[in-house]
N, C-alpha and C. Protein backbone atom coordinates (compact mmCIF):
# COMPACT_ATOMS: atom_id res chain seq x y z
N UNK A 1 -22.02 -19.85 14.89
CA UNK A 1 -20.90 -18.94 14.73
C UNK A 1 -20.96 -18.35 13.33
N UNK A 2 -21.46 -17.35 12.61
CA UNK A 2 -20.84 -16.51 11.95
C UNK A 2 -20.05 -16.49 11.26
N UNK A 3 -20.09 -16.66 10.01
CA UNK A 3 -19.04 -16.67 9.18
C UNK A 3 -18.61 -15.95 7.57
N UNK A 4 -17.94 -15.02 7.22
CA UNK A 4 -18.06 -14.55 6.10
C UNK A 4 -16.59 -14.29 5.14
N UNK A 5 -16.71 -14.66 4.08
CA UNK A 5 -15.36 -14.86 3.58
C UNK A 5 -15.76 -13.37 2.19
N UNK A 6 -14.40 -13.25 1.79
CA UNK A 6 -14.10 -12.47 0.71
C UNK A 6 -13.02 -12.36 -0.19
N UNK A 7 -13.12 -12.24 -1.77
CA UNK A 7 -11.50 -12.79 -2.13
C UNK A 7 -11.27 -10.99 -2.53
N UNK A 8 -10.50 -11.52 -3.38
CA UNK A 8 -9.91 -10.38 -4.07
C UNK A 8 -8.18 -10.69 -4.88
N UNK A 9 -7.89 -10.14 -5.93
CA UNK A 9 -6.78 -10.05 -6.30
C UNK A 9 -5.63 -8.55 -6.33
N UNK A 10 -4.29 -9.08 -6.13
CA UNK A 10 -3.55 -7.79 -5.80
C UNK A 10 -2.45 -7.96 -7.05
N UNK A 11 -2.27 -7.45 -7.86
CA UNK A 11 -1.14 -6.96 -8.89
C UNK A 11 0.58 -6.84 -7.89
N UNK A 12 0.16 -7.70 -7.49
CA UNK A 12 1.74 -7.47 -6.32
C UNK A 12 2.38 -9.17 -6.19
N UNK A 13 3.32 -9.57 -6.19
CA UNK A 13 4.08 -10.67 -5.54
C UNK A 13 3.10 -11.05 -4.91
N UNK A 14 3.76 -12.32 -4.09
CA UNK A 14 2.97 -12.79 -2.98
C UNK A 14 3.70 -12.80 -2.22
N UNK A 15 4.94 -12.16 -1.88
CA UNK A 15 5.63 -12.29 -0.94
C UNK A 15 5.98 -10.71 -0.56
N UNK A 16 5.15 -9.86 -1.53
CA UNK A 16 5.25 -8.33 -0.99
C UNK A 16 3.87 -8.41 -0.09
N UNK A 17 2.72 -9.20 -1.09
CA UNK A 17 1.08 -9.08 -0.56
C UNK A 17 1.52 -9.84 1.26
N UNK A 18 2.23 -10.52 1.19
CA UNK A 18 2.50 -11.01 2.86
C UNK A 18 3.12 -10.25 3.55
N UNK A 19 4.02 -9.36 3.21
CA UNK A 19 4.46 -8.08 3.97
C UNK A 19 3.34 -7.22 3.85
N UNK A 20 2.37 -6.89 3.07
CA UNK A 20 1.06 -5.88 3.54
C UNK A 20 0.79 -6.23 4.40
N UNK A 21 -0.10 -7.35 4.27
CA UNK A 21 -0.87 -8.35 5.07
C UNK A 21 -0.07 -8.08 6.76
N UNK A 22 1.04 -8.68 7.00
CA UNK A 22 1.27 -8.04 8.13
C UNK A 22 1.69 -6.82 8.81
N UNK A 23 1.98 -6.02 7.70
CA UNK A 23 1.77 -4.01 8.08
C UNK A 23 0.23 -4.44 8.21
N UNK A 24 -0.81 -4.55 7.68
CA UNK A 24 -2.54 -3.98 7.85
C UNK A 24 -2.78 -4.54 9.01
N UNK A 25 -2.43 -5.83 9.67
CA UNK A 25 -2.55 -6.64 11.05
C UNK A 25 -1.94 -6.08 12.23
N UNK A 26 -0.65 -4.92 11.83
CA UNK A 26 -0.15 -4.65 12.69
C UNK A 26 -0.80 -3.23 12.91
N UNK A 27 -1.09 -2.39 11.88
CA UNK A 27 -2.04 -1.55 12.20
C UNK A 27 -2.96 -0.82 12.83
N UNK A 28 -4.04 -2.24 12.87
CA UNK A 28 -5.21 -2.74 13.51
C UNK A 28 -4.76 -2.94 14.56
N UNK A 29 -3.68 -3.20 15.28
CA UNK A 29 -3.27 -3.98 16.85
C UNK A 29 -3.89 -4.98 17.03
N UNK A 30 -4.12 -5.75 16.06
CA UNK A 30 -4.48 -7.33 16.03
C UNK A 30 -3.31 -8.51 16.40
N UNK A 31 -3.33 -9.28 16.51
CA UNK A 31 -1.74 -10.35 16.93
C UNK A 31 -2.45 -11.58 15.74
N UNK A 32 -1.15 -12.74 15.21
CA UNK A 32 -1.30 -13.14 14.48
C UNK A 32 -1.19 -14.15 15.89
N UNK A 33 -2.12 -15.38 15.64
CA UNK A 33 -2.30 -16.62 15.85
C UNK A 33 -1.07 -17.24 15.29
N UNK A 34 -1.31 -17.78 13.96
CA UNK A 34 -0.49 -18.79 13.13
C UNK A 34 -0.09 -18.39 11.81
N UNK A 35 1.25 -18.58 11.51
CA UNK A 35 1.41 -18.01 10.17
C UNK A 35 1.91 -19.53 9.17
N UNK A 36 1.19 -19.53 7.75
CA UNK A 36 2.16 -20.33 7.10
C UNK A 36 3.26 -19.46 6.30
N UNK A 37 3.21 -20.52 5.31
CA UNK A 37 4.31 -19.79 4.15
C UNK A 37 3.33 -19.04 2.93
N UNK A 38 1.88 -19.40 3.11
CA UNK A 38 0.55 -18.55 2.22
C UNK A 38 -0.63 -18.54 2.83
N UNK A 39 0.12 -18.26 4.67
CA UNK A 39 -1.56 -18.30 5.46
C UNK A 39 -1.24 -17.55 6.87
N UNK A 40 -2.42 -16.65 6.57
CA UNK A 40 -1.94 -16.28 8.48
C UNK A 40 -3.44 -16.09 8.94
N UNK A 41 -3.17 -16.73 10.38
CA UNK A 41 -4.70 -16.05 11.36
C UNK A 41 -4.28 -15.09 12.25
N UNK A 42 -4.94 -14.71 12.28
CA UNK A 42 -5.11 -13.22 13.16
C UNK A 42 -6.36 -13.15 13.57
N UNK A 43 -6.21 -12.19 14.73
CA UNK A 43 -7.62 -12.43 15.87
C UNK A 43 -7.63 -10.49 16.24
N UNK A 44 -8.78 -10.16 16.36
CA UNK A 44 -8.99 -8.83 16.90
C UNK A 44 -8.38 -9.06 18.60
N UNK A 45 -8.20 -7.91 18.85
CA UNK A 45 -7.80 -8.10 20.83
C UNK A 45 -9.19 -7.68 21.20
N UNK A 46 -9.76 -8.71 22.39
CA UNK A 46 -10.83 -8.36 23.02
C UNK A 46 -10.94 -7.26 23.90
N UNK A 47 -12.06 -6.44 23.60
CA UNK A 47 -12.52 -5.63 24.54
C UNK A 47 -14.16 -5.43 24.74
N UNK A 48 -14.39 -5.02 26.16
CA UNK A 48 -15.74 -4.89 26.66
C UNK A 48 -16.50 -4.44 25.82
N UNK A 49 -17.91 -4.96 25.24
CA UNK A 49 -18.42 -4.25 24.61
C UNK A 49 -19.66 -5.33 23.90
N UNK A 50 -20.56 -4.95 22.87
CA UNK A 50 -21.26 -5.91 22.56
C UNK A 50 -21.37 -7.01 21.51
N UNK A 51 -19.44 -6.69 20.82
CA UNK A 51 -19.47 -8.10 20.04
C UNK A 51 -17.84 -8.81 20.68
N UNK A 52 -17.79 -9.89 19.43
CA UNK A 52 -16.98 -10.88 20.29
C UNK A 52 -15.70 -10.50 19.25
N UNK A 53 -14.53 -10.93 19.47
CA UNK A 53 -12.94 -10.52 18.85
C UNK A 53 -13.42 -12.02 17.00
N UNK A 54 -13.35 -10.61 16.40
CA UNK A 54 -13.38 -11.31 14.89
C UNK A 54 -11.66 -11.94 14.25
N UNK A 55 -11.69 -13.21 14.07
CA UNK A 55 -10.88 -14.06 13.66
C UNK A 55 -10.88 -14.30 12.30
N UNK A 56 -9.82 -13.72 11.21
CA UNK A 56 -9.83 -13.91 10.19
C UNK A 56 -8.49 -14.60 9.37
N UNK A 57 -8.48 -15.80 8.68
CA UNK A 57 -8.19 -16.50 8.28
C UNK A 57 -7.57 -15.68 6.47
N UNK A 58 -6.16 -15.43 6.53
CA UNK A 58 -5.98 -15.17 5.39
C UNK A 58 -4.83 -16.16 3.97
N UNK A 59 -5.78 -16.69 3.11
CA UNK A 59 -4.70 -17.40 2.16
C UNK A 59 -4.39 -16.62 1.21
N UNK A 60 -3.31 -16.63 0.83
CA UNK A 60 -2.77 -15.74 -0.46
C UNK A 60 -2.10 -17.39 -1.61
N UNK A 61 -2.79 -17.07 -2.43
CA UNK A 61 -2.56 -17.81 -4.04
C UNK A 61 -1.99 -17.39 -5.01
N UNK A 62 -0.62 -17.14 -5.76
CA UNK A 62 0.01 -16.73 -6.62
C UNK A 62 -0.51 -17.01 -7.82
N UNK A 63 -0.90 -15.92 -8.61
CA UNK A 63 -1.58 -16.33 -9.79
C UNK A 63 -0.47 -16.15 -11.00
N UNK A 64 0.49 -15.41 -10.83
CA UNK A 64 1.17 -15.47 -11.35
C UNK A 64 2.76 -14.68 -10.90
N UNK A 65 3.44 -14.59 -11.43
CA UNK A 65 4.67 -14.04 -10.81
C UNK A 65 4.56 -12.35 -9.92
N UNK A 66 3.62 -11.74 -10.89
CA UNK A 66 3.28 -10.62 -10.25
C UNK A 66 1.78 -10.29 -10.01
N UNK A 67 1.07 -11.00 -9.49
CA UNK A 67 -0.02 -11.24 -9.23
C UNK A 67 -1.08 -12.48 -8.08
N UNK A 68 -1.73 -11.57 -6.76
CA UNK A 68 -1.84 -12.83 -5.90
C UNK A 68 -3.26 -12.69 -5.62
N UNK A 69 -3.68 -14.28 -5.43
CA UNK A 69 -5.10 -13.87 -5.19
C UNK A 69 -5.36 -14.01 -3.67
N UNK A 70 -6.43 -12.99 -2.62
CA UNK A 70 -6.76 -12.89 -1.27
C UNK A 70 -7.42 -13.37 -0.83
N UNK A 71 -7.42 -14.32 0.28
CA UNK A 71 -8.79 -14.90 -0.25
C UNK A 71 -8.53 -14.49 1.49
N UNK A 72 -10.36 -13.84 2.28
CA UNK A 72 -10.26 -13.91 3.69
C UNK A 72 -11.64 -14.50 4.13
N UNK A 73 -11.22 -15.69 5.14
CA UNK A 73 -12.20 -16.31 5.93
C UNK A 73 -12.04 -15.92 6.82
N UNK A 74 -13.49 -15.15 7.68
CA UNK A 74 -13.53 -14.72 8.94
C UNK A 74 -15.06 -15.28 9.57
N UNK A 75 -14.59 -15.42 10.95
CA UNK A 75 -15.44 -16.07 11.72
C UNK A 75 -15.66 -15.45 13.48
N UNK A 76 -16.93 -15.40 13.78
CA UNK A 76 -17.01 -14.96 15.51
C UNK A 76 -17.86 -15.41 16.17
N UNK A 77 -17.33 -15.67 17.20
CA UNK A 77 -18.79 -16.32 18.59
C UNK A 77 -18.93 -15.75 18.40
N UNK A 78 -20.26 -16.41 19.18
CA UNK A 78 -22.02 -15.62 19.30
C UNK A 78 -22.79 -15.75 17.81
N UNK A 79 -23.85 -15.10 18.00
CA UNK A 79 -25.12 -15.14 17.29
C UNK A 79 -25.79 -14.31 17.13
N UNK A 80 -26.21 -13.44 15.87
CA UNK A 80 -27.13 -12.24 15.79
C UNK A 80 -26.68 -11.59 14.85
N UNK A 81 -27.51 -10.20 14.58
CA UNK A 81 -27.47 -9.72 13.52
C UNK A 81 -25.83 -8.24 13.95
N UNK A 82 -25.97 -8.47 15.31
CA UNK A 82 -24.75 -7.56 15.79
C UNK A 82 -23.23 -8.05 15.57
N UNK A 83 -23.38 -9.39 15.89
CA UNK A 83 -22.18 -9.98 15.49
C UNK A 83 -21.53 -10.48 14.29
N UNK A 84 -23.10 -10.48 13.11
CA UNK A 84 -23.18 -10.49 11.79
C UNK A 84 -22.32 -9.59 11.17
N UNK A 85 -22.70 -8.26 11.55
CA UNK A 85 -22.59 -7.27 10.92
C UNK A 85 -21.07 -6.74 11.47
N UNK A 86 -20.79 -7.35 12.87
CA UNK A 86 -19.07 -6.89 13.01
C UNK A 86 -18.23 -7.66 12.25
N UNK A 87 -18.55 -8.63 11.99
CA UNK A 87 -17.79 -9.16 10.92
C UNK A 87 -17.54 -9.05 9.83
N UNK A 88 -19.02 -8.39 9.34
CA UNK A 88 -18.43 -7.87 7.82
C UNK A 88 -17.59 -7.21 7.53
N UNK A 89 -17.96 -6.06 9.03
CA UNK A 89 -17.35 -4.52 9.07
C UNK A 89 -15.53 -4.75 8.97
N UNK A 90 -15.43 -5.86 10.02
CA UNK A 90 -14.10 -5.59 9.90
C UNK A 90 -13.80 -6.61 8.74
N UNK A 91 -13.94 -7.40 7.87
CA UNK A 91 -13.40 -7.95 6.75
C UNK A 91 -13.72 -7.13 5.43
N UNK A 92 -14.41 -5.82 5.84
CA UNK A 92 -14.50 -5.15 4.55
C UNK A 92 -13.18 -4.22 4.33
């Protein structure tokens, strides 16, 4: 299974960066799995085609009062350089 993570930091709360986070999920027409209080999964909706629904794992870390760090783990069945590369695509 495929797996590729990416961080990043946002000059924002962490409790505004969790209201992005679920505007950009809702966006996408993705559905959230599980949410914490500094974690949500979310899953692509499957459709026919030649890769599998990319699952990405997001923690948010307060670095400071106005400042959070992103951190995203994403992961997909299957195997190959097709399913490699949908994963990046959508965690980029």
């Amino acid at each position: 299974m495929p797996e590729y993570q990416d961080e990043f930091d946002l000059n924002l709360p962490l409790i505004d960066t969790l209201k992005g986070c679920h505007k950009a999920i809702e966006s996408l027409g993705w559905h959230i799995i599980k949410q914490g209080e500094k974690s949500i999964v979310c899953k692509e909706h499957f459709s026919f085609g030649f890769t599998w629904p990319t699952q990405i794992e997001i923690i948010l870390n307060s670095k400071s009062s106005n400042s959070t760090r992103v951190t995203l783990n994403g992961s997909i069945s299957g195997y190959g350089p097709v399913q490699s590369s949908h994963l990046r695509r959508q965690i980029a």
